[in-house]
PDB file of N, CA and C in Angstrom:
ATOM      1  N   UNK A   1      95.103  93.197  65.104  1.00  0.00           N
ATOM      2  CA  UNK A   1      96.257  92.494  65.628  1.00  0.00           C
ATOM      3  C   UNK A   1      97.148  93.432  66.441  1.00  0.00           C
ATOM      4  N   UNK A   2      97.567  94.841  65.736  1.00  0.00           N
ATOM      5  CA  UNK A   2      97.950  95.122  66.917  1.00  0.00           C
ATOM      6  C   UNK A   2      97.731  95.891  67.670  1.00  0.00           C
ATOM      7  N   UNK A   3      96.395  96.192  67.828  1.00  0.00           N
ATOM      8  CA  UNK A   3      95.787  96.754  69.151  1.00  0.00           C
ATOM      9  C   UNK A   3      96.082  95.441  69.893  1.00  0.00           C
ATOM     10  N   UNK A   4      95.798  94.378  69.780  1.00  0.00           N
ATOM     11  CA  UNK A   4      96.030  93.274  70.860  1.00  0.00           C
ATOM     12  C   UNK A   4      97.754  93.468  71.585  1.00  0.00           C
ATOM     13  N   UNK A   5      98.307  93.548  70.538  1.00  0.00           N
ATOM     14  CA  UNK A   5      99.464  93.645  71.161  1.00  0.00           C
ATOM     15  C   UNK A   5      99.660  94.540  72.058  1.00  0.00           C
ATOM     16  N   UNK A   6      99.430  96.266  71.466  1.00  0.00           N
ATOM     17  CA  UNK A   6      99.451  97.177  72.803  1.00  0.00           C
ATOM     18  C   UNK A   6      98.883  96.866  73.682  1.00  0.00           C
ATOM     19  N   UNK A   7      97.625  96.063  73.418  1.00  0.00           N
ATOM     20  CA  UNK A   7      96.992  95.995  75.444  1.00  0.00           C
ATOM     21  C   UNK A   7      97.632  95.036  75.956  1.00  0.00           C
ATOM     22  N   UNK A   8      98.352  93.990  75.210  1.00  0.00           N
ATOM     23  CA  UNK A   8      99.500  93.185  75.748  1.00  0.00           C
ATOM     24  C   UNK A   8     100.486  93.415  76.735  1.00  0.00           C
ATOM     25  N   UNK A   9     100.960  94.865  76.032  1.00  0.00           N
ATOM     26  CA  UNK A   9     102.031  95.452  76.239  1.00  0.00           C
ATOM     27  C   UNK A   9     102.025  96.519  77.460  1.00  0.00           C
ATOM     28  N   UNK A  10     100.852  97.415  77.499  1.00  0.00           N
ATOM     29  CA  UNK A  10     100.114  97.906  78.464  1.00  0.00           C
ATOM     30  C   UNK A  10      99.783  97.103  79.779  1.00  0.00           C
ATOM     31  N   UNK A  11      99.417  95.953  79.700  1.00  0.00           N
ATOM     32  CA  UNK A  11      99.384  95.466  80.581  1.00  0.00           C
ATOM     33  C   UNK A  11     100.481  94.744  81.674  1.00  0.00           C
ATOM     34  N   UNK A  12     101.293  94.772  80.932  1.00  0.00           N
ATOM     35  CA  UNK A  12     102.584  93.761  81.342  1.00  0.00           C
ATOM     36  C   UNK A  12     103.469  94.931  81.870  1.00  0.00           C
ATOM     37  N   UNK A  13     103.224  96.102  81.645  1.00  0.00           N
ATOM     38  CA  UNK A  13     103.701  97.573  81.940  1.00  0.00           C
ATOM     39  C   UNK A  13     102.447  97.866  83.274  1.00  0.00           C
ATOM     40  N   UNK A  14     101.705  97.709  83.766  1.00  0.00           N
ATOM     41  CA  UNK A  14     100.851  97.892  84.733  1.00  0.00           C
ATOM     42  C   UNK A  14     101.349  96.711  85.695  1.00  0.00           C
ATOM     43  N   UNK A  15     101.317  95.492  85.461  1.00  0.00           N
ATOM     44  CA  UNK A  15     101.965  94.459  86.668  1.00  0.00           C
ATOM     45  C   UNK A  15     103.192  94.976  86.942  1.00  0.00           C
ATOM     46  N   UNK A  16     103.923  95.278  85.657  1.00  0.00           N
ATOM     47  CA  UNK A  16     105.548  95.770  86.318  1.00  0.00           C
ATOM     48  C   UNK A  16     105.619  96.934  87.596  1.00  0.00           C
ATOM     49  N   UNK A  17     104.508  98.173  87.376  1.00  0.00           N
ATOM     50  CA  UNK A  17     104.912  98.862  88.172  1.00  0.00           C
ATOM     51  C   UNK A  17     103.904  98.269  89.198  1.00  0.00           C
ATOM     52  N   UNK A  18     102.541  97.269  89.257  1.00  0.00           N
ATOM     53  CA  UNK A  18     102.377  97.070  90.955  1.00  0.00           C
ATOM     54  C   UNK A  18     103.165  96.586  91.068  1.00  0.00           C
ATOM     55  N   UNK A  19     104.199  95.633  90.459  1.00  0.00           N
ATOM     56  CA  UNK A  19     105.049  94.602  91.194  1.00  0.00           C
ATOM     57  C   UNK A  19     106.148  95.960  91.968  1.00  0.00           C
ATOM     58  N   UNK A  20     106.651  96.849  90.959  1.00  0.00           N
ATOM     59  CA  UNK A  20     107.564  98.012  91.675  1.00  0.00           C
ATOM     60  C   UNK A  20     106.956  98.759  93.156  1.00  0.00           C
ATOM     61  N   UNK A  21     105.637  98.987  93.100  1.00  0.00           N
ATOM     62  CA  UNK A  21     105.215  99.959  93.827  1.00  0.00           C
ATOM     63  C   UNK A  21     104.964  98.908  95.316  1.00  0.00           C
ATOM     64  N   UNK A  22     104.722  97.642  95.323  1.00  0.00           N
ATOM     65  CA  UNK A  22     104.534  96.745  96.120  1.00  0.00           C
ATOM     66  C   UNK A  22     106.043  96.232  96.676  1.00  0.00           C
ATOM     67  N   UNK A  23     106.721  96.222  95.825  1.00  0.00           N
ATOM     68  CA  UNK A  23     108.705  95.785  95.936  1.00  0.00           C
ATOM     69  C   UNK A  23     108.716  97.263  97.071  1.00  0.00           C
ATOM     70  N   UNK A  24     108.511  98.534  97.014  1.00  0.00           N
ATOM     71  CA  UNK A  24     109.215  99.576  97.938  1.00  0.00           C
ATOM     72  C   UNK A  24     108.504  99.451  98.838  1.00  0.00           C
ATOM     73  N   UNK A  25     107.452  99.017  98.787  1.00  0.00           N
ATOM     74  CA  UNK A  25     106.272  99.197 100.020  1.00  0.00           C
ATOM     75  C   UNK A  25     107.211  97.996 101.131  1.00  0.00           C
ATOM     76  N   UNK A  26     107.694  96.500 100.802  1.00  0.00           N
ATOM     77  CA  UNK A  26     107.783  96.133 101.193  1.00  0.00           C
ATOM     78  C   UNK A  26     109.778  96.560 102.042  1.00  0.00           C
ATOM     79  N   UNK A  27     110.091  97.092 101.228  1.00  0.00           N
ATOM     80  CA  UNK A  27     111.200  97.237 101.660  1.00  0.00           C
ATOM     81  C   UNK A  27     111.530  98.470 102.273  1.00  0.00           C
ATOM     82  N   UNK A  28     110.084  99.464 102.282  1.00  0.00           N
ATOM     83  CA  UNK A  28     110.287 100.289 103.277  1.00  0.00           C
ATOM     84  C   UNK A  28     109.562  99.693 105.126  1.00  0.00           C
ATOM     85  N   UNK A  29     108.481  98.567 104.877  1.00  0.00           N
ATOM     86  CA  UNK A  29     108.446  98.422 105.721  1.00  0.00           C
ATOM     87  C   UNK A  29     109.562  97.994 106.456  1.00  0.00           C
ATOM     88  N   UNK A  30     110.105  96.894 106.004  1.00  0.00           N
ATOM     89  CA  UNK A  30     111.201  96.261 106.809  1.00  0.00           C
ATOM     90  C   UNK A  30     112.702  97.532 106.921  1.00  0.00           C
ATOM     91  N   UNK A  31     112.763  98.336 106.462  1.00  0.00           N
ATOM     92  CA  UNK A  31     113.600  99.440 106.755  1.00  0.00           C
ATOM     93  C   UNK A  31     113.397 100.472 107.855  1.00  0.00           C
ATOM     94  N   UNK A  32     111.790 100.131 108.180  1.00  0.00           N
ATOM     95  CA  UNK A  32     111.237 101.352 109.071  1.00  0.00           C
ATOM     96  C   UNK A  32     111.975  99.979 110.551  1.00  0.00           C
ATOM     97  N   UNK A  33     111.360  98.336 110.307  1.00  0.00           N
ATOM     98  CA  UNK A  33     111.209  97.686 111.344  1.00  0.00           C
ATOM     99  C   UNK A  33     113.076  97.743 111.993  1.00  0.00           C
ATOM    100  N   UNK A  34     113.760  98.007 110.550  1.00  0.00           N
ATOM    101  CA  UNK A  34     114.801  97.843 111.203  1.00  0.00           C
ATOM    102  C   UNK A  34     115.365  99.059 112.153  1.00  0.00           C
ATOM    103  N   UNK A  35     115.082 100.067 111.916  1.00  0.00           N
ATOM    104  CA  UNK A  35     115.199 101.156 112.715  1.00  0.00           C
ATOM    105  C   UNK A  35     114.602 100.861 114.043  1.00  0.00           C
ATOM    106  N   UNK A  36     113.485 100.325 114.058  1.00  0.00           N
ATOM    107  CA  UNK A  36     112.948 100.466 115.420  1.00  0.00           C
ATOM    108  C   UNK A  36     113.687  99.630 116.360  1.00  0.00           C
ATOM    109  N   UNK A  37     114.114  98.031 115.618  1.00  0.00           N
ATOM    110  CA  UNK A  37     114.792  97.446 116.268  1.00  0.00           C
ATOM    111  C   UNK A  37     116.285  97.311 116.525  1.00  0.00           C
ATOM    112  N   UNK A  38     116.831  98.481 115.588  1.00  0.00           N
ATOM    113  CA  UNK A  38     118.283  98.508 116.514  1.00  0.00           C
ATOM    114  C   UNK A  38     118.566  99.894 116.091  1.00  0.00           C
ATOM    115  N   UNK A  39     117.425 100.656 117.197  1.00  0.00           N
ATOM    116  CA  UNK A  39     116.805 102.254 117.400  1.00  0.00           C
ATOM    117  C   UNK A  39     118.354 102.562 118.173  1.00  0.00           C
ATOM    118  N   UNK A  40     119.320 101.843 119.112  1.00  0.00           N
ATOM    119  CA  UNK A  40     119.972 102.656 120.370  1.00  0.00           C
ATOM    120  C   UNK A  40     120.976 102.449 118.835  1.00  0.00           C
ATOM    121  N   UNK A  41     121.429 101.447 118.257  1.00  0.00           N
ATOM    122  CA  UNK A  41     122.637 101.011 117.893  1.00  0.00           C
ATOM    123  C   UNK A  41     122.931 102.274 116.421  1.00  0.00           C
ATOM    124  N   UNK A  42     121.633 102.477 115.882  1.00  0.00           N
ATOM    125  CA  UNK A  42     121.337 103.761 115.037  1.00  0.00           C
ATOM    126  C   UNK A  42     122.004 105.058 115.538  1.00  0.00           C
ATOM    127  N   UNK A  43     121.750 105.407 116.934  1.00  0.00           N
ATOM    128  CA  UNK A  43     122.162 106.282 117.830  1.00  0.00           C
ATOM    129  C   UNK A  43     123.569 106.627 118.320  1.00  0.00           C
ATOM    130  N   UNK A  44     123.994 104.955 117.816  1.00  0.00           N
ATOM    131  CA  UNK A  44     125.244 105.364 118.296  1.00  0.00           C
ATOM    132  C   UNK A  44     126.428 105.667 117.059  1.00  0.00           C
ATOM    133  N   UNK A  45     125.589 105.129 115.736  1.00  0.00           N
ATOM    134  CA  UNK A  45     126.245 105.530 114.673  1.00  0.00           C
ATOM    135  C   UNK A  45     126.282 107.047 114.555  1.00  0.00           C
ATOM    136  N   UNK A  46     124.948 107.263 114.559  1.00  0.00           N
ATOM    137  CA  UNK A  46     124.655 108.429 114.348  1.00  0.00           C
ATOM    138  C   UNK A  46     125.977 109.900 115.612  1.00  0.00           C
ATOM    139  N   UNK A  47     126.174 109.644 116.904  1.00  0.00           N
ATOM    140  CA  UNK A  47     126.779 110.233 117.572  1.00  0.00           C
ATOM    141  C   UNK A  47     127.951 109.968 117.236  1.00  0.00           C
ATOM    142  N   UNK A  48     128.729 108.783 116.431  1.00  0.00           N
ATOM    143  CA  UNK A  48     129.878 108.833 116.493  1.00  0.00           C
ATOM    144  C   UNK A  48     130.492 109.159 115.101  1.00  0.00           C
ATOM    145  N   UNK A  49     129.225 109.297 114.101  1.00  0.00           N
ATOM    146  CA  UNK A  49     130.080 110.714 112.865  1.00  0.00           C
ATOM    147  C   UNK A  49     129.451 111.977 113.073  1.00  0.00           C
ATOM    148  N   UNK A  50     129.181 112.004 114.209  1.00  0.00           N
ATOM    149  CA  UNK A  50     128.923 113.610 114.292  1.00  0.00           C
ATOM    150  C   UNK A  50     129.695 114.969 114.185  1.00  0.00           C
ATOM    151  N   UNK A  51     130.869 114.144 114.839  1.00  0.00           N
ATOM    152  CA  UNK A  51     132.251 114.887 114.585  1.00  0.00           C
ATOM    153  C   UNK A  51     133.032 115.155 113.765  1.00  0.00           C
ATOM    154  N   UNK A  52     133.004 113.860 112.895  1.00  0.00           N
ATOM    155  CA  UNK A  52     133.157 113.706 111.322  1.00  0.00           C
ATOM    156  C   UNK A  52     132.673 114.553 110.516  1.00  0.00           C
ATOM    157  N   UNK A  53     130.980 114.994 110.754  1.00  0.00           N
ATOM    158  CA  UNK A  53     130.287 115.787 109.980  1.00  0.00           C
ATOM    159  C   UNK A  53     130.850 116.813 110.800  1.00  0.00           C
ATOM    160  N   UNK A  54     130.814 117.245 111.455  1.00  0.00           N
ATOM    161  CA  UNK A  54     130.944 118.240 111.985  1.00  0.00           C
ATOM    162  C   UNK A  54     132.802 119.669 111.515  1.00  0.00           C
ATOM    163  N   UNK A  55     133.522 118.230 111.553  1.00  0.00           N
ATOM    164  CA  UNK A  55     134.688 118.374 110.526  1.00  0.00           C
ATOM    165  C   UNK A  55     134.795 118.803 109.058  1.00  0.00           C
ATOM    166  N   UNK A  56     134.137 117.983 108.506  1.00  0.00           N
ATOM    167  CA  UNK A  56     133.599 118.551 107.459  1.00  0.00           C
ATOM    168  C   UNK A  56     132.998 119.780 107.024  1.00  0.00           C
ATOM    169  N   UNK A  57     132.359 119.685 107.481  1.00  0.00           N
ATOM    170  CA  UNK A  57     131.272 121.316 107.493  1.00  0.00           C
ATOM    171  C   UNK A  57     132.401 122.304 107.472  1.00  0.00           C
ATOM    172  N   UNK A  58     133.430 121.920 108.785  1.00  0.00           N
ATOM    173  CA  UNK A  58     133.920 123.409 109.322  1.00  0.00           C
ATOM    174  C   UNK A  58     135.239 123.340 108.151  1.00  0.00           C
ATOM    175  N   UNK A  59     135.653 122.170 107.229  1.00  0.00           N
ATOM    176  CA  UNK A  59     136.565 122.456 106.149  1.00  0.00           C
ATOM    177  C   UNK A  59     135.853 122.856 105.137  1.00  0.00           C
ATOM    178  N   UNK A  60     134.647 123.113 104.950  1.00  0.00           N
ATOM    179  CA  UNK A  60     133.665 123.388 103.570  1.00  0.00           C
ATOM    180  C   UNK A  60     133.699 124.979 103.892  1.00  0.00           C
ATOM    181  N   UNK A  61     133.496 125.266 105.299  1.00  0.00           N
ATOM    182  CA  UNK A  61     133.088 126.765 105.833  1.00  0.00           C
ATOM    183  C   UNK A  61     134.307 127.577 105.395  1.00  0.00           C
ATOM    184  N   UNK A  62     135.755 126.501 105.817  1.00  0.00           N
ATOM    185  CA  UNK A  62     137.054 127.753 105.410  1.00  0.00           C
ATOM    186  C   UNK A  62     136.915 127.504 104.181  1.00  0.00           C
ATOM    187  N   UNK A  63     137.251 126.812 103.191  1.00  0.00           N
ATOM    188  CA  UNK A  63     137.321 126.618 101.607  1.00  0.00           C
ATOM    189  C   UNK A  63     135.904 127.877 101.397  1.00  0.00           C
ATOM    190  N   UNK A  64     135.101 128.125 101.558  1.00  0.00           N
ATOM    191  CA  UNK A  64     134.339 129.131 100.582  1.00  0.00           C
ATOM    192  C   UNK A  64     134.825 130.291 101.414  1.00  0.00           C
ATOM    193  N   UNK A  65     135.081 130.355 102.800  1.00  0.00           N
ATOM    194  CA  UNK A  65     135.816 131.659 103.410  1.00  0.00           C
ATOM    195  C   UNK A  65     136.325 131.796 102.149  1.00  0.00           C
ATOM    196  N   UNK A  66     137.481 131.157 101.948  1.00  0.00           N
ATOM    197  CA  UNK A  66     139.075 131.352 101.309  1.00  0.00           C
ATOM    198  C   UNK A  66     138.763 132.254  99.685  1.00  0.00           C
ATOM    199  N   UNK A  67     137.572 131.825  99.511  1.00  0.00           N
ATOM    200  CA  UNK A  67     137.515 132.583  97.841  1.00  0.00           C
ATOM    201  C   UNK A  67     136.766 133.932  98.055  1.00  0.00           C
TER     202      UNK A  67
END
C-alpha cells in the first residue's frame, strides 16, 4: 500500500515539474518575442536610465572613496 502511494506521489511530483519546466519555456519564448517586437522602444528605455545608472555608479564610487 504504500509503495503505491510513493509512486503516486512521485509521479504527481514529475508532471509538476514538466508542467514548471514547460510554464518557463513558454514564457521565455514570449519574453524573447517581446523584445524583438518592441526592440527600438527597449532602446529607448534602455538610453534613457543610462544616466541614472550612470549617477549611481558615480555616488557608489565616492561613498567607498570616502571610507
Amino acid at each position: 500500500m504504500t509503495e503505491e502511494v510513493k509512486q503516486q506521489g512521485d509521479a504527481k511530483r514529475v508532471i509538476s515539474t514538466i508542467f514548471k519546466v514547460i510554464l518557463g519555456l513558454v514564457f521565455l519564448a514570449f519574453g524573447v518575442l517581446a523584445i524583438i517586437a518592441w526592440k527600438q522602444d527597449l532602446f529607448t528605455v534602455i538610453k534613457g536610465c543610462l544616466g541614472l545608472f550612470l549617477i549611481l555608479a558615480g555616488i557608489i564610487t565616492l561613498a567607498i572613496a570616502k571610507e
